[in-house]
N, C-alpha and C. Protein backbone atom coordinates (compact mmCIF):
# COMPACT_ATOMS: atom_id res chain seq x y z
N UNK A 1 115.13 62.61 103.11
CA UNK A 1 114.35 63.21 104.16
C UNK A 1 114.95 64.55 104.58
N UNK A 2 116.29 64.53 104.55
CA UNK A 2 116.93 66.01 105.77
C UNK A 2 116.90 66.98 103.95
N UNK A 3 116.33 66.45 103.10
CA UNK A 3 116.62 67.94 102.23
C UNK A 3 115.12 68.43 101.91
N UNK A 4 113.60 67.44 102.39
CA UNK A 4 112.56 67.43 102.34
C UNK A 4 112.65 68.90 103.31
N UNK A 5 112.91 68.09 104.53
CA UNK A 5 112.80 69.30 105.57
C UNK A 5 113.23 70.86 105.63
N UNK A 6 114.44 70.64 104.97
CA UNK A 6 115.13 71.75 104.54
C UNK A 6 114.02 72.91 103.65
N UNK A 7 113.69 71.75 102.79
CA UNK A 7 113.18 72.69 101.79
C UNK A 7 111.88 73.39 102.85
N UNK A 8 111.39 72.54 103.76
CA UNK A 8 110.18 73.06 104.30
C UNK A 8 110.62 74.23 104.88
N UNK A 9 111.56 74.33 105.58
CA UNK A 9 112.06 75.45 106.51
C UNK A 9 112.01 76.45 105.66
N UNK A 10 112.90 75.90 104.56
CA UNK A 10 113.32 77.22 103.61
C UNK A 10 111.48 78.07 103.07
N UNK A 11 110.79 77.07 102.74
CA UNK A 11 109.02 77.83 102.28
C UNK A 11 108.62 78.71 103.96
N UNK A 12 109.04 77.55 104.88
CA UNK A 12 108.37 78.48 106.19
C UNK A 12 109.12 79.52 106.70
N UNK A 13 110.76 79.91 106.13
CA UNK A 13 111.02 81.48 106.44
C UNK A 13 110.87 82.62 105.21
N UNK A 14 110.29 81.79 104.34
CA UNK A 14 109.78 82.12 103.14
C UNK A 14 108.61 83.27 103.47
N UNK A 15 107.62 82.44 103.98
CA UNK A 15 106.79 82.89 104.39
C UNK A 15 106.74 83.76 105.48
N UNK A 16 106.97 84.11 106.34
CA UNK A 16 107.40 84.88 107.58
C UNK A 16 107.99 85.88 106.94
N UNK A 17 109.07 86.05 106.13
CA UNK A 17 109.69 87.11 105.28
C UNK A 17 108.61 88.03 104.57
N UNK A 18 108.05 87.14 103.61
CA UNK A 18 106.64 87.85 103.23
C UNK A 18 105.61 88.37 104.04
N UNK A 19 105.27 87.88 105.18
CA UNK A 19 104.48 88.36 106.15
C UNK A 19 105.25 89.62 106.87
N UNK A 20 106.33 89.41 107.14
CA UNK A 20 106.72 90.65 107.44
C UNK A 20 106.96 91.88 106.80
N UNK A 21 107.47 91.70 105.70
CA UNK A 21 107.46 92.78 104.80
C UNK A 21 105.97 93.42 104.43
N UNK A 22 104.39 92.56 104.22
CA UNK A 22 103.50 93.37 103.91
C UNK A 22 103.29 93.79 105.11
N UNK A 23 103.37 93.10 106.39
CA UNK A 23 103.30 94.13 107.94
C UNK A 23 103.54 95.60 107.65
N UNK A 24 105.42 95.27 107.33
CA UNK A 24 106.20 96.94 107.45
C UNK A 24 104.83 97.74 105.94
N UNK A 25 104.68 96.88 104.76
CA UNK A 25 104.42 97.78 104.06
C UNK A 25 103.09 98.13 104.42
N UNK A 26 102.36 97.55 104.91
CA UNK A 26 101.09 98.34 105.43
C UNK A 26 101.14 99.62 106.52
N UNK A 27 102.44 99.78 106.92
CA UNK A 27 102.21 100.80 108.02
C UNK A 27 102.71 101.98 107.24
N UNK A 28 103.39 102.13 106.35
CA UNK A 28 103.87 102.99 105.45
C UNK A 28 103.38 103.04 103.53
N UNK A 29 101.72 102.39 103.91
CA UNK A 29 101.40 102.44 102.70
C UNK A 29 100.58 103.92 102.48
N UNK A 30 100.39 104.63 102.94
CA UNK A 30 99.00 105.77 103.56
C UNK A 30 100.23 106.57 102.69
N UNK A 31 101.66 106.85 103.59
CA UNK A 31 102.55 107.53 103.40
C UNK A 31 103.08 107.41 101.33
N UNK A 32 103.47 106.29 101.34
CA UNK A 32 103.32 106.05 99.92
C UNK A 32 102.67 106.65 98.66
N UNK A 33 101.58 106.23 99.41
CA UNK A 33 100.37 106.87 98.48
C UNK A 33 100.72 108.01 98.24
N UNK A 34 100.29 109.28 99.34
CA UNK A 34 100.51 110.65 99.06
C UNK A 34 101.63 111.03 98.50
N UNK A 35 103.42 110.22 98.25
CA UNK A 35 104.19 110.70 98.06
C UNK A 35 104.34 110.42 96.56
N UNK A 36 103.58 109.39 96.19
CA UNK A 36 103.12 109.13 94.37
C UNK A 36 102.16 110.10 93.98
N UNK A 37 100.67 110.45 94.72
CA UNK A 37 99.97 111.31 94.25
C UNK A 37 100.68 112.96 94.52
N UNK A 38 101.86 113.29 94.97
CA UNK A 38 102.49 114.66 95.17
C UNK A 38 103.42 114.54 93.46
N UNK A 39 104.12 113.47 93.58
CA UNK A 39 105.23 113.07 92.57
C UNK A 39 104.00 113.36 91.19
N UNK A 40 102.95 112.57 91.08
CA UNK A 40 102.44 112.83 89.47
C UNK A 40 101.94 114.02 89.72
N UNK A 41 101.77 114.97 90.70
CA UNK A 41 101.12 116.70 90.63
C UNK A 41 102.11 117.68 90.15
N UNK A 42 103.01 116.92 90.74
CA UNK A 42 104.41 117.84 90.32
C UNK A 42 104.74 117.70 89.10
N UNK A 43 104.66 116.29 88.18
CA UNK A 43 104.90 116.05 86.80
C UNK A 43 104.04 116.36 85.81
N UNK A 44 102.41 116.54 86.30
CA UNK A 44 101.62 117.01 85.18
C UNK A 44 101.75 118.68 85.63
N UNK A 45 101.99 119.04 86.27
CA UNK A 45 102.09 120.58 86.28
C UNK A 45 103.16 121.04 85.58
N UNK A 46 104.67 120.74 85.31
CA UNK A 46 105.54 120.41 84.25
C UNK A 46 104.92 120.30 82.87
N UNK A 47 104.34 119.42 83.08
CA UNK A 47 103.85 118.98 81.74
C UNK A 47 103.23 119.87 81.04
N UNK A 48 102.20 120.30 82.12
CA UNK A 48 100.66 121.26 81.51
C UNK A 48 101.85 122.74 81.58
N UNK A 49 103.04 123.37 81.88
CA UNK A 49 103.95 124.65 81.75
C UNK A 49 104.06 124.54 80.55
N UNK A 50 104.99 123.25 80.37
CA UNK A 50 105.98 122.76 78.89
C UNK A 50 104.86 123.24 77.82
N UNK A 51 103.62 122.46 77.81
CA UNK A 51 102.51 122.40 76.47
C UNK A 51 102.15 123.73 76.05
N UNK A 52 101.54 124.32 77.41
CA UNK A 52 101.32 125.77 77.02
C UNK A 52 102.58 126.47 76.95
N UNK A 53 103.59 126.57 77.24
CA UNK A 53 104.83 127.10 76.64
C UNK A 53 105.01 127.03 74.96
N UNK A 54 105.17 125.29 74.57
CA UNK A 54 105.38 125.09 73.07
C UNK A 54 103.72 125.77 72.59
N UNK A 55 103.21 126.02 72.59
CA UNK A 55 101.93 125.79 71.89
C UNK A 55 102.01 127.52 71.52
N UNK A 56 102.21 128.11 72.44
CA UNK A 56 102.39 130.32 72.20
C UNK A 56 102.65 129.86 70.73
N UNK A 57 104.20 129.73 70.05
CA UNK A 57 104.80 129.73 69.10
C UNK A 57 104.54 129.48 67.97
């Protein structure tokens, strides 16, 4: 019985952990976003320099 319970505790701060973390990540998902869609603008603009660079030659 006391390791039944255990285990329950352990799923129910299980859960609370997970609930909290998508909390925090929903308030800083907006932020996220834009800092992935800045990150791949910055890497295909690299990209699209590099191509037309090799390609002159």
């Amino acid at each position: 019985m006391t390791k039944f319970f255990r285990a329950c505790l352990l799923a129910l701060a299980g859960v609370f952990v997970l609930w909290l973390a998508l909390q925090l990540l929903s308030q800083i998902w907006g932020w996220l976003l834009l800092i992935a869609a800045v990150a791949g603008l910055i890497w295909a603009t690299i990209w699209f320099i590099r191509w037309r660079r090799d390609r002159r030659w």
